[in-house]
C-alpha atoms as a PDB file:
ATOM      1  CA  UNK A   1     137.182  22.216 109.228  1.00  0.00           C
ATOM      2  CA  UNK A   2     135.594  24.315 106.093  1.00  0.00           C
ATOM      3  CA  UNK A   3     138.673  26.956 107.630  1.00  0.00           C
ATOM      4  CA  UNK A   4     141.419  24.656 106.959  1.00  0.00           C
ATOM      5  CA  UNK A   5     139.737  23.024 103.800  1.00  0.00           C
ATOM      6  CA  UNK A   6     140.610  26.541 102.499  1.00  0.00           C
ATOM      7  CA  UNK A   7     144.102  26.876 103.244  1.00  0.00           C
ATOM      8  CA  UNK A   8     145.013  25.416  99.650  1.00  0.00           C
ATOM      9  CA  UNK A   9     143.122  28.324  98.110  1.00  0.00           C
ATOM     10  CA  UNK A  10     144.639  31.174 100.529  1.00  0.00           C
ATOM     11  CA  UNK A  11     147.997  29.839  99.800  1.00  0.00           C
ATOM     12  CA  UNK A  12     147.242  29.487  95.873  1.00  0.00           C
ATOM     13  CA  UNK A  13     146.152  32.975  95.758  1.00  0.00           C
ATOM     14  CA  UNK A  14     148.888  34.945  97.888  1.00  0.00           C
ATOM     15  CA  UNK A  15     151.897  32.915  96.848  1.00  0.00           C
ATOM     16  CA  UNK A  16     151.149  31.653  93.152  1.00  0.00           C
ATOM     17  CA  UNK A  17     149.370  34.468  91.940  1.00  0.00           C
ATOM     18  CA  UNK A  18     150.985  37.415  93.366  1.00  0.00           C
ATOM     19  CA  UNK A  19     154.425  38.642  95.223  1.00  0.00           C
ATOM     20  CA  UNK A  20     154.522  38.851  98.729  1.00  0.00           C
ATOM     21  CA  UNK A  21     155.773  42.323 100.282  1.00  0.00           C
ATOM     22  CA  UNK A  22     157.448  41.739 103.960  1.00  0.00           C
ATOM     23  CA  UNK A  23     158.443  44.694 106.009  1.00  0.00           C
ATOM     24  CA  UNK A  24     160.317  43.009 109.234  1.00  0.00           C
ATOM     25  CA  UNK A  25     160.138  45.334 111.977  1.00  0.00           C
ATOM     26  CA  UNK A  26     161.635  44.089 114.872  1.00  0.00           C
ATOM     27  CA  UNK A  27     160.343  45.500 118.407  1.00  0.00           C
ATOM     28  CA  UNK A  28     164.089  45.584 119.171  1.00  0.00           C
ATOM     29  CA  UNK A  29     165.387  47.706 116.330  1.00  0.00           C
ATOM     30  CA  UNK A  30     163.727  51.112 117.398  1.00  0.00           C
ATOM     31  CA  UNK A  31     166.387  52.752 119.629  1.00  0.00           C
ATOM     32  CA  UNK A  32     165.412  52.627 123.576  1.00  0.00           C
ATOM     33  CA  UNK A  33     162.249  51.409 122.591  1.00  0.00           C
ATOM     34  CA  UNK A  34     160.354  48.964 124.857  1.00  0.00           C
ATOM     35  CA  UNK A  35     160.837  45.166 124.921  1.00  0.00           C
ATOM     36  CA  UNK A  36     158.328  42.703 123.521  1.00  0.00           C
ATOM     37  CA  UNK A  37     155.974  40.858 126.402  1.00  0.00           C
ATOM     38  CA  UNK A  38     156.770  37.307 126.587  1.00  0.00           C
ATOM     39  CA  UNK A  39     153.203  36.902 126.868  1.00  0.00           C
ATOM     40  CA  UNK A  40     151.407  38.458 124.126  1.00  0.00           C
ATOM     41  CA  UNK A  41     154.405  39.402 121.733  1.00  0.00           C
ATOM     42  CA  UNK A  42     153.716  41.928 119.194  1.00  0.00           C
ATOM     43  CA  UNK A  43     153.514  40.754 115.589  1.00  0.00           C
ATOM     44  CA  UNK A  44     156.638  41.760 114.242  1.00  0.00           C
ATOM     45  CA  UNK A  45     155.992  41.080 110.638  1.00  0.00           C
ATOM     46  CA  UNK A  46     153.715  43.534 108.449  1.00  0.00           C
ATOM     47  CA  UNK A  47     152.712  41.633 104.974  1.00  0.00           C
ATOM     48  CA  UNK A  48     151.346  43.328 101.793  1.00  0.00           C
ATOM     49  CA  UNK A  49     151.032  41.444  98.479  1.00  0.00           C
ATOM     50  CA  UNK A  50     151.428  42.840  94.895  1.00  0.00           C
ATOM     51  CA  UNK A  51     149.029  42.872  92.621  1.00  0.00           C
ATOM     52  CA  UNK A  52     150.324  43.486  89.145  1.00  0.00           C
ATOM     53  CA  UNK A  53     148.142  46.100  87.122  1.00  0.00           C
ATOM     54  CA  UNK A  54     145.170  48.423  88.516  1.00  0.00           C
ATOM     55  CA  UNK A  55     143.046  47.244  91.131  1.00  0.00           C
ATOM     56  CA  UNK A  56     140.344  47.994  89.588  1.00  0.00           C
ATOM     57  CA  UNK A  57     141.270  45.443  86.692  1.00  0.00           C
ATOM     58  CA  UNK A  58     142.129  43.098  89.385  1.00  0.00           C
ATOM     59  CA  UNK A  59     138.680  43.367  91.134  1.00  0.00           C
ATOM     60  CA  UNK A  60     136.477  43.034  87.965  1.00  0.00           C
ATOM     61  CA  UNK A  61     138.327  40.230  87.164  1.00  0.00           C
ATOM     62  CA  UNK A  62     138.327  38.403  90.513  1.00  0.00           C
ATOM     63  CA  UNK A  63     134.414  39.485  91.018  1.00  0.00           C
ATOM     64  CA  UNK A  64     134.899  41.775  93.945  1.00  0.00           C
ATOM     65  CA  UNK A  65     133.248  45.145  94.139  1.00  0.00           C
ATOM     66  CA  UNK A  66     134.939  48.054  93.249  1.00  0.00           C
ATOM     67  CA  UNK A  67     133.921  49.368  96.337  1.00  0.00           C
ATOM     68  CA  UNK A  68     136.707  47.274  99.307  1.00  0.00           C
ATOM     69  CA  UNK A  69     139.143  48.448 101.215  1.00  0.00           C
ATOM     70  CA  UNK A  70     142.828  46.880 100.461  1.00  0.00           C
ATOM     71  CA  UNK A  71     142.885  45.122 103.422  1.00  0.00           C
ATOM     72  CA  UNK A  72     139.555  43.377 102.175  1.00  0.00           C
ATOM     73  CA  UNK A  73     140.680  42.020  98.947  1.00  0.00           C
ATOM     74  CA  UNK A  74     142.503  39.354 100.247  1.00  0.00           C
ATOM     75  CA  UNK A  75     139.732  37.943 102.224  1.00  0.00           C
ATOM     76  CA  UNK A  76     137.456  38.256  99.277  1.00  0.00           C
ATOM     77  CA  UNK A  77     139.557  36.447  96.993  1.00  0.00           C
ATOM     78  CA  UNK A  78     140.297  33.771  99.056  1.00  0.00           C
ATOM     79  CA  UNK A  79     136.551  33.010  99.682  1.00  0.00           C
ATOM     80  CA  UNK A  80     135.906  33.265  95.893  1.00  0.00           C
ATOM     81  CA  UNK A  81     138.691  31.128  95.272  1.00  0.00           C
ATOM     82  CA  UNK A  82     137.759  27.851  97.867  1.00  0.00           C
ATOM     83  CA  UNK A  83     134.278  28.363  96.656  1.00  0.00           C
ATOM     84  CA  UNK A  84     134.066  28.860  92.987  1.00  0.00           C
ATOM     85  CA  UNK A  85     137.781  27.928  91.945  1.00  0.00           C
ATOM     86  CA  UNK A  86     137.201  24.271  92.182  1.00  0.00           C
ATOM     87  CA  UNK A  87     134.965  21.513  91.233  1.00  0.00           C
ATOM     88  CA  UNK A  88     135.197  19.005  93.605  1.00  0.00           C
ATOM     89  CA  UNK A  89     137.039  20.659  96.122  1.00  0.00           C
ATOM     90  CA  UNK A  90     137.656  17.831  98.992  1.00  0.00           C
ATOM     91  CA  UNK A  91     138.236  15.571  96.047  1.00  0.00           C
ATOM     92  CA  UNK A  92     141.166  18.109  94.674  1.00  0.00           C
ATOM     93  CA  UNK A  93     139.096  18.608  91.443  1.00  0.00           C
ATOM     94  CA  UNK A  94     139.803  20.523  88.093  1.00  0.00           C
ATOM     95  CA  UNK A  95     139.922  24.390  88.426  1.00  0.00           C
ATOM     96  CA  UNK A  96     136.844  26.231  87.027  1.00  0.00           C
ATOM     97  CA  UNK A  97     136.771  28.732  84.442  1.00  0.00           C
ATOM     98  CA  UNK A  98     136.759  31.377  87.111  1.00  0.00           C
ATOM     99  CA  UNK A  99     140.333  30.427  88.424  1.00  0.00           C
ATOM    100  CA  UNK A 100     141.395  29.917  85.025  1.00  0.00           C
ATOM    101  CA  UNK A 101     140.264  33.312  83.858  1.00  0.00           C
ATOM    102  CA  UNK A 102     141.907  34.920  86.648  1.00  0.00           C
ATOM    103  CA  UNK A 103     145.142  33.208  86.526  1.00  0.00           C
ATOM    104  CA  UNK A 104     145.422  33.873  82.330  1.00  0.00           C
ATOM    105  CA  UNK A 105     144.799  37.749  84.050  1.00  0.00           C
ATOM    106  CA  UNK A 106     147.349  37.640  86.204  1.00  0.00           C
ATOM    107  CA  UNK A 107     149.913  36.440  83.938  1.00  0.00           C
ATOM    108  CA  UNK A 108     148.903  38.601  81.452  1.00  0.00           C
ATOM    109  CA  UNK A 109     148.914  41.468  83.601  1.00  0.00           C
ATOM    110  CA  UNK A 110     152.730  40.493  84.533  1.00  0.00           C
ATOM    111  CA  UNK A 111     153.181  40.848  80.649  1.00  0.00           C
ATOM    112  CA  UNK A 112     151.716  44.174  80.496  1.00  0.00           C
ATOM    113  CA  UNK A 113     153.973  45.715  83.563  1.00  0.00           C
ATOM    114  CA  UNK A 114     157.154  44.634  82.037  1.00  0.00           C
ATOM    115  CA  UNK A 115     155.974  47.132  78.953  1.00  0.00           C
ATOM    116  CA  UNK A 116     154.857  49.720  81.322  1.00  0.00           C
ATOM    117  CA  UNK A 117     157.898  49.626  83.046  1.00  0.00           C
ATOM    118  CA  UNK A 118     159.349  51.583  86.150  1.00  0.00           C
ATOM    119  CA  UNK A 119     157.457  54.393  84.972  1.00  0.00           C
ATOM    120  CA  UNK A 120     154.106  52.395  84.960  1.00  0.00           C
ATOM    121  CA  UNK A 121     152.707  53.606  81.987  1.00  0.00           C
ATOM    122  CA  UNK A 122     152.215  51.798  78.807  1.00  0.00           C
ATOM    123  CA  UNK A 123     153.020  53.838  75.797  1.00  0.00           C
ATOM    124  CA  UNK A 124     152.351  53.332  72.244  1.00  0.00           C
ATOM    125  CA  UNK A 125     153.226  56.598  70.065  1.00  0.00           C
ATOM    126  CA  UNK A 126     152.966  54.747  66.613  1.00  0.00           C
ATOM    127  CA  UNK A 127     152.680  51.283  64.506  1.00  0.00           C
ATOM    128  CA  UNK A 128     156.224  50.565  65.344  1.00  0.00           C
ATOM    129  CA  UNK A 129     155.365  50.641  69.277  1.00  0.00           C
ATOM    130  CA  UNK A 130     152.555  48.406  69.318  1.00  0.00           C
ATOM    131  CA  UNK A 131     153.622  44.911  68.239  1.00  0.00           C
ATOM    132  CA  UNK A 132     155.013  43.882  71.313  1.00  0.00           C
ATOM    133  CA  UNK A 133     151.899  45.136  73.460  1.00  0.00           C
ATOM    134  CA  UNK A 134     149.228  43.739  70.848  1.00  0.00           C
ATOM    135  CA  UNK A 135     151.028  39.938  70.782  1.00  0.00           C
ATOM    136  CA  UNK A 136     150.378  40.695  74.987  1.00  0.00           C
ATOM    137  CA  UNK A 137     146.808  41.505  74.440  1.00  0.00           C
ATOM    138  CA  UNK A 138     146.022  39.029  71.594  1.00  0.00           C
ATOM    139  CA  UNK A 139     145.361  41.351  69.044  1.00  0.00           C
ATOM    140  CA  UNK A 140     146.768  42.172  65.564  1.00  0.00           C
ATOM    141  CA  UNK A 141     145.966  45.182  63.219  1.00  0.00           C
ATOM    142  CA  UNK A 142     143.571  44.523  59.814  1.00  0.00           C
ATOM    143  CA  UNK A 143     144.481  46.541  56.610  1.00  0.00           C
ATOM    144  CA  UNK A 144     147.904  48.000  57.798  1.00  0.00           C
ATOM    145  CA  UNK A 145     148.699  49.883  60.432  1.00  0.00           C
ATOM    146  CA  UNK A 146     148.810  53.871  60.544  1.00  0.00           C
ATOM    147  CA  UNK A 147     145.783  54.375  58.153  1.00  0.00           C
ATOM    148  CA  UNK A 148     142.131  55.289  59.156  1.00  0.00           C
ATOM    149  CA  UNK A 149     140.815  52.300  57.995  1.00  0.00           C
ATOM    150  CA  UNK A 150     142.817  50.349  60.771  1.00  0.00           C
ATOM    151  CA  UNK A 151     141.615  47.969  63.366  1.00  0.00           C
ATOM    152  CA  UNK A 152     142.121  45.575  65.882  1.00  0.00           C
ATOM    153  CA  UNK A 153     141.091  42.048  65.614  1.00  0.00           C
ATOM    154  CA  UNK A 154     141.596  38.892  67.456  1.00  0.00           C
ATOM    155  CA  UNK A 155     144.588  37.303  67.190  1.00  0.00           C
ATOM    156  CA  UNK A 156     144.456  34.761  70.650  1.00  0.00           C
ATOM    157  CA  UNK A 157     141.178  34.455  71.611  1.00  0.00           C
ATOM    158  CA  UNK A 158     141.985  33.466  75.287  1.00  0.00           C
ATOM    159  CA  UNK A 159     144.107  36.371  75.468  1.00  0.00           C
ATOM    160  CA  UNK A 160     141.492  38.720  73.769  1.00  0.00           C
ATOM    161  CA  UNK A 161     138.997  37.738  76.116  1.00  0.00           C
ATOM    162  CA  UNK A 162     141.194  38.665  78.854  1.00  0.00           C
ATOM    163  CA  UNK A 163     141.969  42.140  77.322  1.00  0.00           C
ATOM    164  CA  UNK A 164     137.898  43.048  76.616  1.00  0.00           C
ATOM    165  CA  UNK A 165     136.629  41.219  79.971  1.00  0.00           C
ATOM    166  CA  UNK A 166     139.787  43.413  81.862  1.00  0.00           C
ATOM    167  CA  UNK A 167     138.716  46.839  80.415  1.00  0.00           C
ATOM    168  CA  UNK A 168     141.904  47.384  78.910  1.00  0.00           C
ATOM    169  CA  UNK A 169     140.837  50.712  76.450  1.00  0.00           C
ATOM    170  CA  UNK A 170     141.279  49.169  73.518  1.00  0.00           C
ATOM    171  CA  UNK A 171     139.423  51.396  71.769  1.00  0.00           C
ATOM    172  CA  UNK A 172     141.897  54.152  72.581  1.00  0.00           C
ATOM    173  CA  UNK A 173     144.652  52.326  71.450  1.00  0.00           C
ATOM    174  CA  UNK A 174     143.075  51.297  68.502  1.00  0.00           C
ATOM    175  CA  UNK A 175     142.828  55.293  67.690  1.00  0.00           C
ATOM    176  CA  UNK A 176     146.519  55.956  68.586  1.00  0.00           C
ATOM    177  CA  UNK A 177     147.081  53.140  65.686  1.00  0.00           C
ATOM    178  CA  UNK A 178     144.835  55.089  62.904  1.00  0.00           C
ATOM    179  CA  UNK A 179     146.939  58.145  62.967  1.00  0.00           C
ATOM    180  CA  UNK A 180     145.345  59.629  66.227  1.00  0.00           C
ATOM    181  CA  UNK A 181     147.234  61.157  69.472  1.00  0.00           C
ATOM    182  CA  UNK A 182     149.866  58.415  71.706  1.00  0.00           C
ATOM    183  CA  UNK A 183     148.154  56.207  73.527  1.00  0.00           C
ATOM    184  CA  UNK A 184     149.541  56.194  77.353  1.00  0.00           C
ATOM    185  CA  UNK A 185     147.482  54.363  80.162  1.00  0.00           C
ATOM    186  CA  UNK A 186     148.885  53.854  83.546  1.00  0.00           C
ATOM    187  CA  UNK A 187     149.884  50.535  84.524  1.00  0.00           C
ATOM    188  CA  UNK A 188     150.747  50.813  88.196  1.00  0.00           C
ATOM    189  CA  UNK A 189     151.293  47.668  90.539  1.00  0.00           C
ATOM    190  CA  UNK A 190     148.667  47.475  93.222  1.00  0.00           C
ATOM    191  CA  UNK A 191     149.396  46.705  96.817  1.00  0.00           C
ATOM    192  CA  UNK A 192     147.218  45.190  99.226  1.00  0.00           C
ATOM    193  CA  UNK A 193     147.848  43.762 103.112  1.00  0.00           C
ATOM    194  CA  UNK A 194     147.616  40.474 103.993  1.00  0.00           C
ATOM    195  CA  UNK A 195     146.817  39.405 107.564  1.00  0.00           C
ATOM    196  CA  UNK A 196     148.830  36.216 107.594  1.00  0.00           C
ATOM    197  CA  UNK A 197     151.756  35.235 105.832  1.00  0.00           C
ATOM    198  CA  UNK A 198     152.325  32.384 103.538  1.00  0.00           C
ATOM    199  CA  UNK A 199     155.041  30.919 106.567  1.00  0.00           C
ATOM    200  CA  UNK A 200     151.489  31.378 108.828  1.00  0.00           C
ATOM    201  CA  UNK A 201     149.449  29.633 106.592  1.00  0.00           C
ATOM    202  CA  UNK A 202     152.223  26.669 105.959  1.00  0.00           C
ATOM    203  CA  UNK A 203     152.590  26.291 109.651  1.00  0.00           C
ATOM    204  CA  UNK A 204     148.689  26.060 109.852  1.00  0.00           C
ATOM    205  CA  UNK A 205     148.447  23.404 107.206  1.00  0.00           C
ATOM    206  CA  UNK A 206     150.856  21.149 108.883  1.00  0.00           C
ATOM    207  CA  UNK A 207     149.183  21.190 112.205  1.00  0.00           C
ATOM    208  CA  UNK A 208     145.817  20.259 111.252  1.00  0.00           C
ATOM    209  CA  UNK A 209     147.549  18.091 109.317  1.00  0.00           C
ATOM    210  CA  UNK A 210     148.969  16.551 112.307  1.00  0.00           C
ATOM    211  CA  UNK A 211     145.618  16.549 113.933  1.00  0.00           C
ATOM    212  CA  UNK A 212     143.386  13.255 114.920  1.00  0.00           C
ATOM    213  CA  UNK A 213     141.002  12.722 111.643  1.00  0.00           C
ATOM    214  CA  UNK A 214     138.102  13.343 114.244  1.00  0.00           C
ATOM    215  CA  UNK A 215     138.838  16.222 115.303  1.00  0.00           C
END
């Protein structure tokens, strides 16, 4: 039962947090190719989910190592998720500050990819460049902008904390701000596999659900 307990949190984290990524391949579309066994049908469906941002943000966020394969992160984060995302699980109790971290990441990485764009790259070549990206990362300049006496302090905490805890290189940006060279740090979207599908999981749910309580 501890397997289907966590279907909430497998759901919550491939369909709330991120965008799913289908590639339909039907056995049927590949010219002469061989038909599918109507015993032990091939899966037809190959899933991916994306990530918004570097992985690498992603991971130190979500308190995975560094050192996973892509098709491990999902697992990871799912476990993480049914057993520190909740207090009071089988009641349906309160997220904890881990989920709540990670979700304020996620949506802030979202923020940050619209800047970088279809390039992904976030660039900042002066003052003028910045405000947009600094509201994103809860920061705001002190003494003017453009000087050497600038720097960055807090302007949303929650975001802030989200920016340091991320390793966004604030620092570097902070430079580009006194005067120093444009700032430009890639901001590519990160895609990882999924075994099952959030149709899979759905049709799971309902099952059990459908199941005799002593089972």
């Amino acid at each position: 039962m501890r397997v289907l307990r966590c279907l909430p949190a497998l759901v919550i984290t491939a369909s709330c947090l991120f965008a799913y990524a289908q590639d339909p391949l039907p056995p049927s579309s590949a010219p002469n190719g061989p038909q599918a066994s109507p015993v032990a049908p091939a899966r037809t469906v190959s899933a991916e989910v994306v990530i918004p941002g570097p992985l690498r943000s992603f991971l130190r966020m979500a308190g995975i190592s560094q050192e996973v394969t892509p098709e491990e992160v999902m697992p990871l984060l799912a476990r993480n998720v049914f057993t520190q995302g909740y207090e009071g699980w089988q009641g349906g109790g309160a997220r904890t500050e881990y989920l709540i971290l990670l979700m304020r990441y996620v949506k802030q990485a979202k923020e940050l990819a619209v800047l970088a764009g279809p390039e992904g790259v976030i660039r900042v070549s002066g003052c003028d460049d910045a405000v947009s990206l600094l509201h994103v990362l809860g920061y705001r300049t002190r003494q003017g902008c453009g000087q050497r006496s600038t720097t960055l302090v807090t302007a949303d905490p929650e975001r802030a904390f989200v920016t340091i805890d991320s390793g966004f290189p604030l620092s570097d940006l902070e430079e580009t701000l006194q005067g120093g060279k444009p700032f430009a740090f890639p901001y590519p979207a990160s895609r990882v596999s999924v075994q099952f599908t959030e149709h899979d999981w759905i049709a799971a749910s309902k099952k059990a659900a459908a199941m005799p309580a002593a089972w």
